[in-house]
C-alpha atoms as a PDB file:
ATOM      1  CA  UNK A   1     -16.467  17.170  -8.077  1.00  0.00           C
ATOM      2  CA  UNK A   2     -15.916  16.435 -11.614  1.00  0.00           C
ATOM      3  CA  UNK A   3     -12.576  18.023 -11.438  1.00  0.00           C
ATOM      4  CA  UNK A   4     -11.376  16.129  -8.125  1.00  0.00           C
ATOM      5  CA  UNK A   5     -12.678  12.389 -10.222  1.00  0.00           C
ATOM      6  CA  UNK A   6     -10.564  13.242 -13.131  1.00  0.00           C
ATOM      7  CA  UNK A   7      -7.656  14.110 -10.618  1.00  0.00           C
ATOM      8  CA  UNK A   8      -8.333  10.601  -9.456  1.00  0.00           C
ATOM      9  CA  UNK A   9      -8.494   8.487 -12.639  1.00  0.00           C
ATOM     10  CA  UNK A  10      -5.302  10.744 -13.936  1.00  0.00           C
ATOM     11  CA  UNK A  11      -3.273   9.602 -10.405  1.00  0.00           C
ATOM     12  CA  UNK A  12      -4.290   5.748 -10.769  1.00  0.00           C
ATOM     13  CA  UNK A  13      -3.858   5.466 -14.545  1.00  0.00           C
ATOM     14  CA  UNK A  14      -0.404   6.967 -13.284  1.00  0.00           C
ATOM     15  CA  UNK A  15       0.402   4.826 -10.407  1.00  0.00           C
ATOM     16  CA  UNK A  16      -0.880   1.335 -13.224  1.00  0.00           C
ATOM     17  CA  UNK A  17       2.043   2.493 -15.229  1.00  0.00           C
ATOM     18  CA  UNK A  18       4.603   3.011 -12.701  1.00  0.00           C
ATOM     19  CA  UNK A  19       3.597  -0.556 -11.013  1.00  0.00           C
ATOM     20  CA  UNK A  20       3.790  -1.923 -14.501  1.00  0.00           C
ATOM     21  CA  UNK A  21       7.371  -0.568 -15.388  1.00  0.00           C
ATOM     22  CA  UNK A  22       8.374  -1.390 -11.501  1.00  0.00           C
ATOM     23  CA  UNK A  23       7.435  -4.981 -12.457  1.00  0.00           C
ATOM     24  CA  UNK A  24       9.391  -4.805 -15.254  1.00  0.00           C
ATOM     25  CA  UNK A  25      11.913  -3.404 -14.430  1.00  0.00           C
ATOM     26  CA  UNK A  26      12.689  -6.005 -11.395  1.00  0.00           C
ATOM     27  CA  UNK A  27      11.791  -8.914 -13.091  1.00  0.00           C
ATOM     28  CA  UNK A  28      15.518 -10.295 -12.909  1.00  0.00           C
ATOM     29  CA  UNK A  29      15.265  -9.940  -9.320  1.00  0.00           C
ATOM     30  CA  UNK A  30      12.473 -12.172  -8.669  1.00  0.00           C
ATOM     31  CA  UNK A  31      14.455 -14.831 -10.837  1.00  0.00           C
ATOM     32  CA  UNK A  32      16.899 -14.775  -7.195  1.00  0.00           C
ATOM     33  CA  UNK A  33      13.692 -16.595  -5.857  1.00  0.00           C
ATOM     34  CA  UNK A  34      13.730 -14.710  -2.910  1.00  0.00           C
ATOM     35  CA  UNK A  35      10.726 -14.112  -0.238  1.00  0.00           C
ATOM     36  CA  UNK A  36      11.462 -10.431  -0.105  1.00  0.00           C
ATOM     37  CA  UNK A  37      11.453 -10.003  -3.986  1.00  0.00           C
ATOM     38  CA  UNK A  38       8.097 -11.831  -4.508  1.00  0.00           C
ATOM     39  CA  UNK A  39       6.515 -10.645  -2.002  1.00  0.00           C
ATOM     40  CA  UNK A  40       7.425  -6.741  -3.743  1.00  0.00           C
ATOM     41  CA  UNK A  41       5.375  -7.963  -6.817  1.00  0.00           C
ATOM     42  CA  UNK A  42       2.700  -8.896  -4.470  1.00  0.00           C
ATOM     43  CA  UNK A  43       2.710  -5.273  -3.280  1.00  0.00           C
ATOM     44  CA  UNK A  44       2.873  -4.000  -7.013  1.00  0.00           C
ATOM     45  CA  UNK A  45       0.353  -6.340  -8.404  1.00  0.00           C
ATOM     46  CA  UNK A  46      -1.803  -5.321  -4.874  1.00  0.00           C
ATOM     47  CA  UNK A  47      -1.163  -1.108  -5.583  1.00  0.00           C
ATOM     48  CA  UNK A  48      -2.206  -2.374  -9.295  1.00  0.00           C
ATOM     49  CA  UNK A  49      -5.736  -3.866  -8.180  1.00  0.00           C
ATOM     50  CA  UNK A  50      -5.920  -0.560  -5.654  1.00  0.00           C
ATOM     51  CA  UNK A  51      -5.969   2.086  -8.467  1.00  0.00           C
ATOM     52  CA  UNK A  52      -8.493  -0.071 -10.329  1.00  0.00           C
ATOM     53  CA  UNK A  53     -10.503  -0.744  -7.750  1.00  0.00           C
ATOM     54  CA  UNK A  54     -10.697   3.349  -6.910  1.00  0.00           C
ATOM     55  CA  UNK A  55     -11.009   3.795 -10.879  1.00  0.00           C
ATOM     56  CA  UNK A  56     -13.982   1.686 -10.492  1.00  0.00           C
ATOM     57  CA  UNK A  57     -15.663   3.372  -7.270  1.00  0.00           C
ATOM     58  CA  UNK A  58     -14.694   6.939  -8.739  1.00  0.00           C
ATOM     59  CA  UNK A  59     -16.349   6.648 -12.110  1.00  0.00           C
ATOM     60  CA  UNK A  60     -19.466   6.958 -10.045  1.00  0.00           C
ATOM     61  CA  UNK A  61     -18.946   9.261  -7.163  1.00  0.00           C
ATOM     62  CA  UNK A  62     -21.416  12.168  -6.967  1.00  0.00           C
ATOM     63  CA  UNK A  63     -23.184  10.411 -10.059  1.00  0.00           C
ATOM     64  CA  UNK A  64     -26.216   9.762 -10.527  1.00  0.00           C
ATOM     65  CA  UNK A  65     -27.465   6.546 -13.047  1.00  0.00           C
ATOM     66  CA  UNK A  66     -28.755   3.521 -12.756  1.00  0.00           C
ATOM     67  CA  UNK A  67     -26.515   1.281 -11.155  1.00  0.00           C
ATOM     68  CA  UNK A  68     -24.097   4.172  -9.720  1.00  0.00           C
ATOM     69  CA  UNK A  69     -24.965   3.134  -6.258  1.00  0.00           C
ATOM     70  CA  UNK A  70     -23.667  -0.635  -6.594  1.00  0.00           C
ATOM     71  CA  UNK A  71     -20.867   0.295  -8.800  1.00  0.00           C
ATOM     72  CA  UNK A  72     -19.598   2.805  -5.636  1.00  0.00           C
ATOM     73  CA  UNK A  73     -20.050   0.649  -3.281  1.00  0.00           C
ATOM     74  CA  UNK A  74     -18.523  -2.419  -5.673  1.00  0.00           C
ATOM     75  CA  UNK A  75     -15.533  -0.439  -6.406  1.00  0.00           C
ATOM     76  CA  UNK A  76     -14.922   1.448  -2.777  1.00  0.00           C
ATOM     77  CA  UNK A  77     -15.157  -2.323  -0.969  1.00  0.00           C
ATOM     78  CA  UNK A  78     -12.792  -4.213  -3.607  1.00  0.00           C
ATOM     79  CA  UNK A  79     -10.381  -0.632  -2.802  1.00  0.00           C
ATOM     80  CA  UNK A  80     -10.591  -0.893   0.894  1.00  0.00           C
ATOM     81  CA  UNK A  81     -10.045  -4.786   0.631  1.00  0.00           C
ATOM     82  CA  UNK A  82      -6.983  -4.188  -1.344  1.00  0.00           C
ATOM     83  CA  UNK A  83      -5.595  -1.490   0.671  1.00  0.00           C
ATOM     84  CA  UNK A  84      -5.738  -3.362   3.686  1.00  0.00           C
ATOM     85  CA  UNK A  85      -4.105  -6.211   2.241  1.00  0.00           C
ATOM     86  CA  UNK A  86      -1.269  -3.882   0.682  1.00  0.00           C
ATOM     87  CA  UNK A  87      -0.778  -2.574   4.368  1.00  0.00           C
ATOM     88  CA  UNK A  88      -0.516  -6.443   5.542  1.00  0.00           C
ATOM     89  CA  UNK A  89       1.952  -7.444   3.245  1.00  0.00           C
ATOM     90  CA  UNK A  90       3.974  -4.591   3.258  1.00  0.00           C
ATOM     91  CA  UNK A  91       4.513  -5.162   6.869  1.00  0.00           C
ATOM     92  CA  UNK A  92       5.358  -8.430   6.228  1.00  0.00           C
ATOM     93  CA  UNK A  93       7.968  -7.843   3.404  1.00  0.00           C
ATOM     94  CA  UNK A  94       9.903  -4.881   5.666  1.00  0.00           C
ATOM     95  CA  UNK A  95      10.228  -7.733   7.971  1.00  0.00           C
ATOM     96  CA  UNK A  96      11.285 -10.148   5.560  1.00  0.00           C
ATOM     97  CA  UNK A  97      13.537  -7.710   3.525  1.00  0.00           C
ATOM     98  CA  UNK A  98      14.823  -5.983   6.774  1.00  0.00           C
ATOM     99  CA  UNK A  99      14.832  -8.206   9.390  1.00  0.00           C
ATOM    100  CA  UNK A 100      15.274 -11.518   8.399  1.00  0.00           C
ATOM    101  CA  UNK A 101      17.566 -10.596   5.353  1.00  0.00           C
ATOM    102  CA  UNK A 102      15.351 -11.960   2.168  1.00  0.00           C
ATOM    103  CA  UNK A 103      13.502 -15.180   4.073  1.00  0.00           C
ATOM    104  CA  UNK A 104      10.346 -15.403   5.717  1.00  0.00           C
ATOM    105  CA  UNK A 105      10.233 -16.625   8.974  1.00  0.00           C
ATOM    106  CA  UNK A 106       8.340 -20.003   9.709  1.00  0.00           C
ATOM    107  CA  UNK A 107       8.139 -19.466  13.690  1.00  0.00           C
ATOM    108  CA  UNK A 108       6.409 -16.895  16.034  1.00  0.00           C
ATOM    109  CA  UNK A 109       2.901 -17.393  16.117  1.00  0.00           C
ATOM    110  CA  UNK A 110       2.685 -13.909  17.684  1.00  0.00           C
ATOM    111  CA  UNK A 111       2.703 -12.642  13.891  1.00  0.00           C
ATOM    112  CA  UNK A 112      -0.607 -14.297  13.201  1.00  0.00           C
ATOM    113  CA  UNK A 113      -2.761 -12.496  16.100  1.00  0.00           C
ATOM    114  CA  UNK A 114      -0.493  -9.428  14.685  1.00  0.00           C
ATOM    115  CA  UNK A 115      -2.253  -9.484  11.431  1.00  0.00           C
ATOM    116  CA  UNK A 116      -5.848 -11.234  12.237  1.00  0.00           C
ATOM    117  CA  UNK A 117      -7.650  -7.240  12.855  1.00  0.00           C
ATOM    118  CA  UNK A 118      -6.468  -6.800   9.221  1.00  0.00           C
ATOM    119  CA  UNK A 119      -8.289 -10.107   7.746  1.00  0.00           C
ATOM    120  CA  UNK A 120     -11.206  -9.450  10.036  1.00  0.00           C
ATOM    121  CA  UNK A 121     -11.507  -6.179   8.283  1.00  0.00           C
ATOM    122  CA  UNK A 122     -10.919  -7.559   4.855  1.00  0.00           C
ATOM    123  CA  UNK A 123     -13.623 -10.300   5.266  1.00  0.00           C
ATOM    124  CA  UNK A 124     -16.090  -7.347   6.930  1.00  0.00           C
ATOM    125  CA  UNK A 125     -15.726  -5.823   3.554  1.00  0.00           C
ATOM    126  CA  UNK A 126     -17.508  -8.945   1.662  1.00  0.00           C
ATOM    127  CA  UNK A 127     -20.120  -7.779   3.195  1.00  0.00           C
ATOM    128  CA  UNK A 128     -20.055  -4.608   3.740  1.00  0.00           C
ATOM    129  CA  UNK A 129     -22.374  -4.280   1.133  1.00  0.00           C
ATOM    130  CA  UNK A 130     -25.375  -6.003   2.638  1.00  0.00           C
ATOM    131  CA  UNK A 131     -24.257  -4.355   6.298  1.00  0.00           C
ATOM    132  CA  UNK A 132     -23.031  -1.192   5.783  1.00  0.00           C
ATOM    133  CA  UNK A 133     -20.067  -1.513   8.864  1.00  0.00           C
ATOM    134  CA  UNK A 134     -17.351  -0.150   7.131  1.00  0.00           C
ATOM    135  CA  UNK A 135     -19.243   2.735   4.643  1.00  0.00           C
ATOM    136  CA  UNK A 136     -22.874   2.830   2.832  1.00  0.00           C
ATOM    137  CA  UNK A 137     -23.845   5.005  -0.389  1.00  0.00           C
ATOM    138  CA  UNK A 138     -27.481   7.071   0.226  1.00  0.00           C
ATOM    139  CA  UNK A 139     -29.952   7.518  -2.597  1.00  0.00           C
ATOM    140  CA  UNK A 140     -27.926  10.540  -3.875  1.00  0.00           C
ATOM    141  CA  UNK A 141     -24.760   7.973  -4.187  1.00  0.00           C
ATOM    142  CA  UNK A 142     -23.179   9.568  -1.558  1.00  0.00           C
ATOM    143  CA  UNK A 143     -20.701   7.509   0.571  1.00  0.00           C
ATOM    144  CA  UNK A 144     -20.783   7.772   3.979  1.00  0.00           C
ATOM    145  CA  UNK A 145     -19.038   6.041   7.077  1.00  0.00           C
ATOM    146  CA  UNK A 146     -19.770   3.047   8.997  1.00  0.00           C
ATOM    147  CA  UNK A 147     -18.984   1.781  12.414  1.00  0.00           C
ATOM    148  CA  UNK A 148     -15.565   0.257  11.312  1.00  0.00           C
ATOM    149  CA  UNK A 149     -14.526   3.445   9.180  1.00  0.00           C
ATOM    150  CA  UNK A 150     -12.150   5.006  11.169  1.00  0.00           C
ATOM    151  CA  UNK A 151     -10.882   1.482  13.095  1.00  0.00           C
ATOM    152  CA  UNK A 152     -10.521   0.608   9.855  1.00  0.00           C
ATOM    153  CA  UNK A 153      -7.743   3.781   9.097  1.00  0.00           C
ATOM    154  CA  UNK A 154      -6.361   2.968  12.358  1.00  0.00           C
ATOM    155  CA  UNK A 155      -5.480  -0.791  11.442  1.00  0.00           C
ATOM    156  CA  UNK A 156      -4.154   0.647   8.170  1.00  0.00           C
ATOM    157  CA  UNK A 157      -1.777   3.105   9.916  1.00  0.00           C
ATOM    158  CA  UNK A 158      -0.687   0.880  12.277  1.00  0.00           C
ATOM    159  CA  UNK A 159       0.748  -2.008   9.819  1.00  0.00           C
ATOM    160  CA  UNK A 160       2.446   1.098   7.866  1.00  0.00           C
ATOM    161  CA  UNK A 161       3.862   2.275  10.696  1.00  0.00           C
ATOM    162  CA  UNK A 162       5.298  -1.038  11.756  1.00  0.00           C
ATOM    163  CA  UNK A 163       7.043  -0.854   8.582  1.00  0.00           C
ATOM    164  CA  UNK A 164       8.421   2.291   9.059  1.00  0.00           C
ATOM    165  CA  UNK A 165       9.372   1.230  12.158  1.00  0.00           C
ATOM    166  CA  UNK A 166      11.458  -2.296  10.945  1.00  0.00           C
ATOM    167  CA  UNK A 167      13.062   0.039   8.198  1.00  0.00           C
ATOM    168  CA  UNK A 168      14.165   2.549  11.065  1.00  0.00           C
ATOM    169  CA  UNK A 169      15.334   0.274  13.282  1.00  0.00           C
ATOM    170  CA  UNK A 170      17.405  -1.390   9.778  1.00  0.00           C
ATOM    171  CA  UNK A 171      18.484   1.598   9.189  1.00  0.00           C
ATOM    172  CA  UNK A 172      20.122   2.423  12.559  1.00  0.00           C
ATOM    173  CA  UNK A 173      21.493  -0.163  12.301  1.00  0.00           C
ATOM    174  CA  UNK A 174      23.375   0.755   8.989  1.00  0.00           C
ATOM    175  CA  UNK A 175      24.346   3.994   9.791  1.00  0.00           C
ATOM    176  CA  UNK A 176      26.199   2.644  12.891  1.00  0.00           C
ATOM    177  CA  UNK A 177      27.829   0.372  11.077  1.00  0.00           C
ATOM    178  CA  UNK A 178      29.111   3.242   8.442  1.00  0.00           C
ATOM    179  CA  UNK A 179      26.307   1.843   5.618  1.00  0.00           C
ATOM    180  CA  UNK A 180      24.823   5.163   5.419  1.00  0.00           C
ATOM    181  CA  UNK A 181      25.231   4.952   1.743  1.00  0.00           C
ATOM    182  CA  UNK A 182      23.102   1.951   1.513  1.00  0.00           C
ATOM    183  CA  UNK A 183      20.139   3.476   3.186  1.00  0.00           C
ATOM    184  CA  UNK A 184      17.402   6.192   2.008  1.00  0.00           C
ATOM    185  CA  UNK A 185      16.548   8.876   4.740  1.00  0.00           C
ATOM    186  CA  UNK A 186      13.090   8.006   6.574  1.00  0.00           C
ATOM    187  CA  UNK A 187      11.114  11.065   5.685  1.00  0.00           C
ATOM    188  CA  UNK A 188      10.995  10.034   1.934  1.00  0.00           C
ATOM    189  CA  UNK A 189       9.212   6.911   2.919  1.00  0.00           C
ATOM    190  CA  UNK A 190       7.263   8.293   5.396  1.00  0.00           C
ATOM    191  CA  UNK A 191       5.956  11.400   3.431  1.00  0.00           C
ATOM    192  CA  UNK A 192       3.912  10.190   0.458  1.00  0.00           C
ATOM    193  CA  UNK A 193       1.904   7.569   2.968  1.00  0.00           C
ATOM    194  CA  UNK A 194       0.995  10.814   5.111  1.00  0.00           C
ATOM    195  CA  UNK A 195       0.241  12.783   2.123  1.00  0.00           C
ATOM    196  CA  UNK A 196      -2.059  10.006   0.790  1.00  0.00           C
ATOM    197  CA  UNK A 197      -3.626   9.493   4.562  1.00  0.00           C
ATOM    198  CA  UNK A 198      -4.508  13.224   5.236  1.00  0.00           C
ATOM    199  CA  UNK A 199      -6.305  14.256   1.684  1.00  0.00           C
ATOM    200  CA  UNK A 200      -8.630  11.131   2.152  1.00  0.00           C
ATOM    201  CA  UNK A 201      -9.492  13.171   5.231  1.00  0.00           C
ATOM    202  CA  UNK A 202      -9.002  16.768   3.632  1.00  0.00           C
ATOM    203  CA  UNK A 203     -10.232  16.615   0.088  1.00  0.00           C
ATOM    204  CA  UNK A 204     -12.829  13.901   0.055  1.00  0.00           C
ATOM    205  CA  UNK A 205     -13.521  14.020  -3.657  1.00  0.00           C
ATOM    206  CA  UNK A 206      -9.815  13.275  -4.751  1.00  0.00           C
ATOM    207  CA  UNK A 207      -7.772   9.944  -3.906  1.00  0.00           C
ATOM    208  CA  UNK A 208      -4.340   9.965  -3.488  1.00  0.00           C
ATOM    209  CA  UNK A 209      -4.056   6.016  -1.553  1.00  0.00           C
ATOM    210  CA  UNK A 210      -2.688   4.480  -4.310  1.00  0.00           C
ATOM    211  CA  UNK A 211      -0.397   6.666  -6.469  1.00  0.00           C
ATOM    212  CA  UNK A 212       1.230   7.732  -2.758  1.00  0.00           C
ATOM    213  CA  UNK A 213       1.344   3.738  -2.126  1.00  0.00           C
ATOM    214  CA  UNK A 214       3.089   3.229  -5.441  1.00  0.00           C
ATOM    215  CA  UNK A 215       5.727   6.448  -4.252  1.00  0.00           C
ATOM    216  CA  UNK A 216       6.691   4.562  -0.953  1.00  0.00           C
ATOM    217  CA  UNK A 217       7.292   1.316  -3.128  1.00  0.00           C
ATOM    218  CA  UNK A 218       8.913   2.800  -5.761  1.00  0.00           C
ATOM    219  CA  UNK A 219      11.451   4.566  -3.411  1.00  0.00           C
ATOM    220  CA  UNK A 220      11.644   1.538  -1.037  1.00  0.00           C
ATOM    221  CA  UNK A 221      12.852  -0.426  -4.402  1.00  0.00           C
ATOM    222  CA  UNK A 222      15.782   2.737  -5.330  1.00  0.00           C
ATOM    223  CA  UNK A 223      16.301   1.863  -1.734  1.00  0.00           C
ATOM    224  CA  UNK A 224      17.069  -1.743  -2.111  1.00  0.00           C
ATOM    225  CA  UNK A 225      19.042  -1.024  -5.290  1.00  0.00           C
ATOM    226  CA  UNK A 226      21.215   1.733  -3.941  1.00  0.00           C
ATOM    227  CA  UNK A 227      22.114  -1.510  -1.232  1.00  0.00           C
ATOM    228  CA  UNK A 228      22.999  -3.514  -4.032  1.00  0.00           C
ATOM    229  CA  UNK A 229      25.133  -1.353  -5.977  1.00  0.00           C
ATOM    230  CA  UNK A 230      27.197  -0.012  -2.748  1.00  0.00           C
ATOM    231  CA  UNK A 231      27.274  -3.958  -1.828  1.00  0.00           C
ATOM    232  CA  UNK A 232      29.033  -4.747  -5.052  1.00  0.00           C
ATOM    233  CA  UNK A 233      31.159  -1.216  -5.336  1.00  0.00           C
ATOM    234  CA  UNK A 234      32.911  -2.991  -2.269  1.00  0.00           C
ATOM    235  CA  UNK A 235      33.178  -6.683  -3.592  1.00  0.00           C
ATOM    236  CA  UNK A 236      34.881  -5.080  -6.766  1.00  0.00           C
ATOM    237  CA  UNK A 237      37.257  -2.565  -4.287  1.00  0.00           C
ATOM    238  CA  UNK A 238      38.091  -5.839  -1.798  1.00  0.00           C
END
């Protein structure tokens, strides 16, 4: 157990500093003032809080001190919070960078029942603490699952997947249209979120949420800038 926390704290100390050079890094793009680009250093500053959060929670797993408990249960609530609201917004943003081309879209009040299970969720986690719905921590300050566990996964997977989906469907689109250089094949988007879904499952005392979080941004921004440069390779040909 000692081994798997260290794993942890090495992968979100990790994913901090690739979030922090990402930020960096793109700060001339934000200067466009586009939706799209500030809503990616929402996600960054979001994967940022994430590892943190976990950093927090894992200090204390399997531990036992005074205070442990809280500081578990502190640290695992402010993590799920987080994660749910990276999954939210990075729905949102493959829309807004995919779909409607770098502007968010005022109409379509569909898109607010689309998203209310994942502030239900995220508002069940302020008190979580006092109700135990979502995951409690025993005497022995170990965590175990609530009622809204699992739903809780599900809602997760299913805003990712959306995105997946709205990049897919984008980048049929391209291909078609003979912009295959523009795009980055699915399966490298696809396979870190998998990756960090399955081990939360498989190997319980390591996390992998954030640092694979920070993977899928981090090739979702080589993504946007491999668009970019092909974009301009053409303005300088015509």
């Amino acid at each position: 157990m000692t081994v798997l926390n260290g794993v942890t704290l090495i992968l979100d100390i990790g994913t901090i500093l690739l979030m922090v050079g990402l930020a960096m890094v793109t700060d001339d793009l934000r200067k466009r003032g586009r939706d799209d680009d500030k809503l990616f250093f929402y996600l960054l500053f979001i994967a940022m809080l994430m590892s943190i959060a976990d950093i927090i929670g894992y200090l204390s797993a399997g531990k036992i001190f005074y205070g442990a408990r809280w500081q578990q249960t502190f640290g695992m609530d402010i993590f799920y919070m987080t994660f749910m609201l990276e999954s939210i917004v990075w729905s949102y943003y493959t829309l807004v960078r995919f779909k409607w081309r770098g502007t968010s879209y005022s109409g379509g009040i569909r898109h607010l029942f689309f998203y209310l299970p994942g502030v239900v969720i995220m508002l069940v986690t302020v008190v979580n603490f006092l109700t135990g719905w979502i995951f409690s921590v025993d005497e022995a300050d170990i965590l175990h699952p609530g009622i809204l566990y699992y739903p809780m996964y599900i809602i997760f997977s299913g805003y990712f997947l959306h995105g997946f989906f709205v990049i897919a469907k984008y980048r049929a689109v391209a291909v078609s249209e003979g912009r295959k250089r523009q795009v980055i094949p699915m399966w490298i988007f696809l396979l870190p979120i998998a990756l960090g879904f399955f081990t939360k499952f498989l190997l319980r005392g390591v996390s992998l949420a954030a640092v694979c979080t920070a993977v899928t941004i981090a090739f979702m921004h080589l993504g946007s800038m491999n668009e970019i440069s092909d974009t301009s390779l053409k303005e300088d040909a015509i």
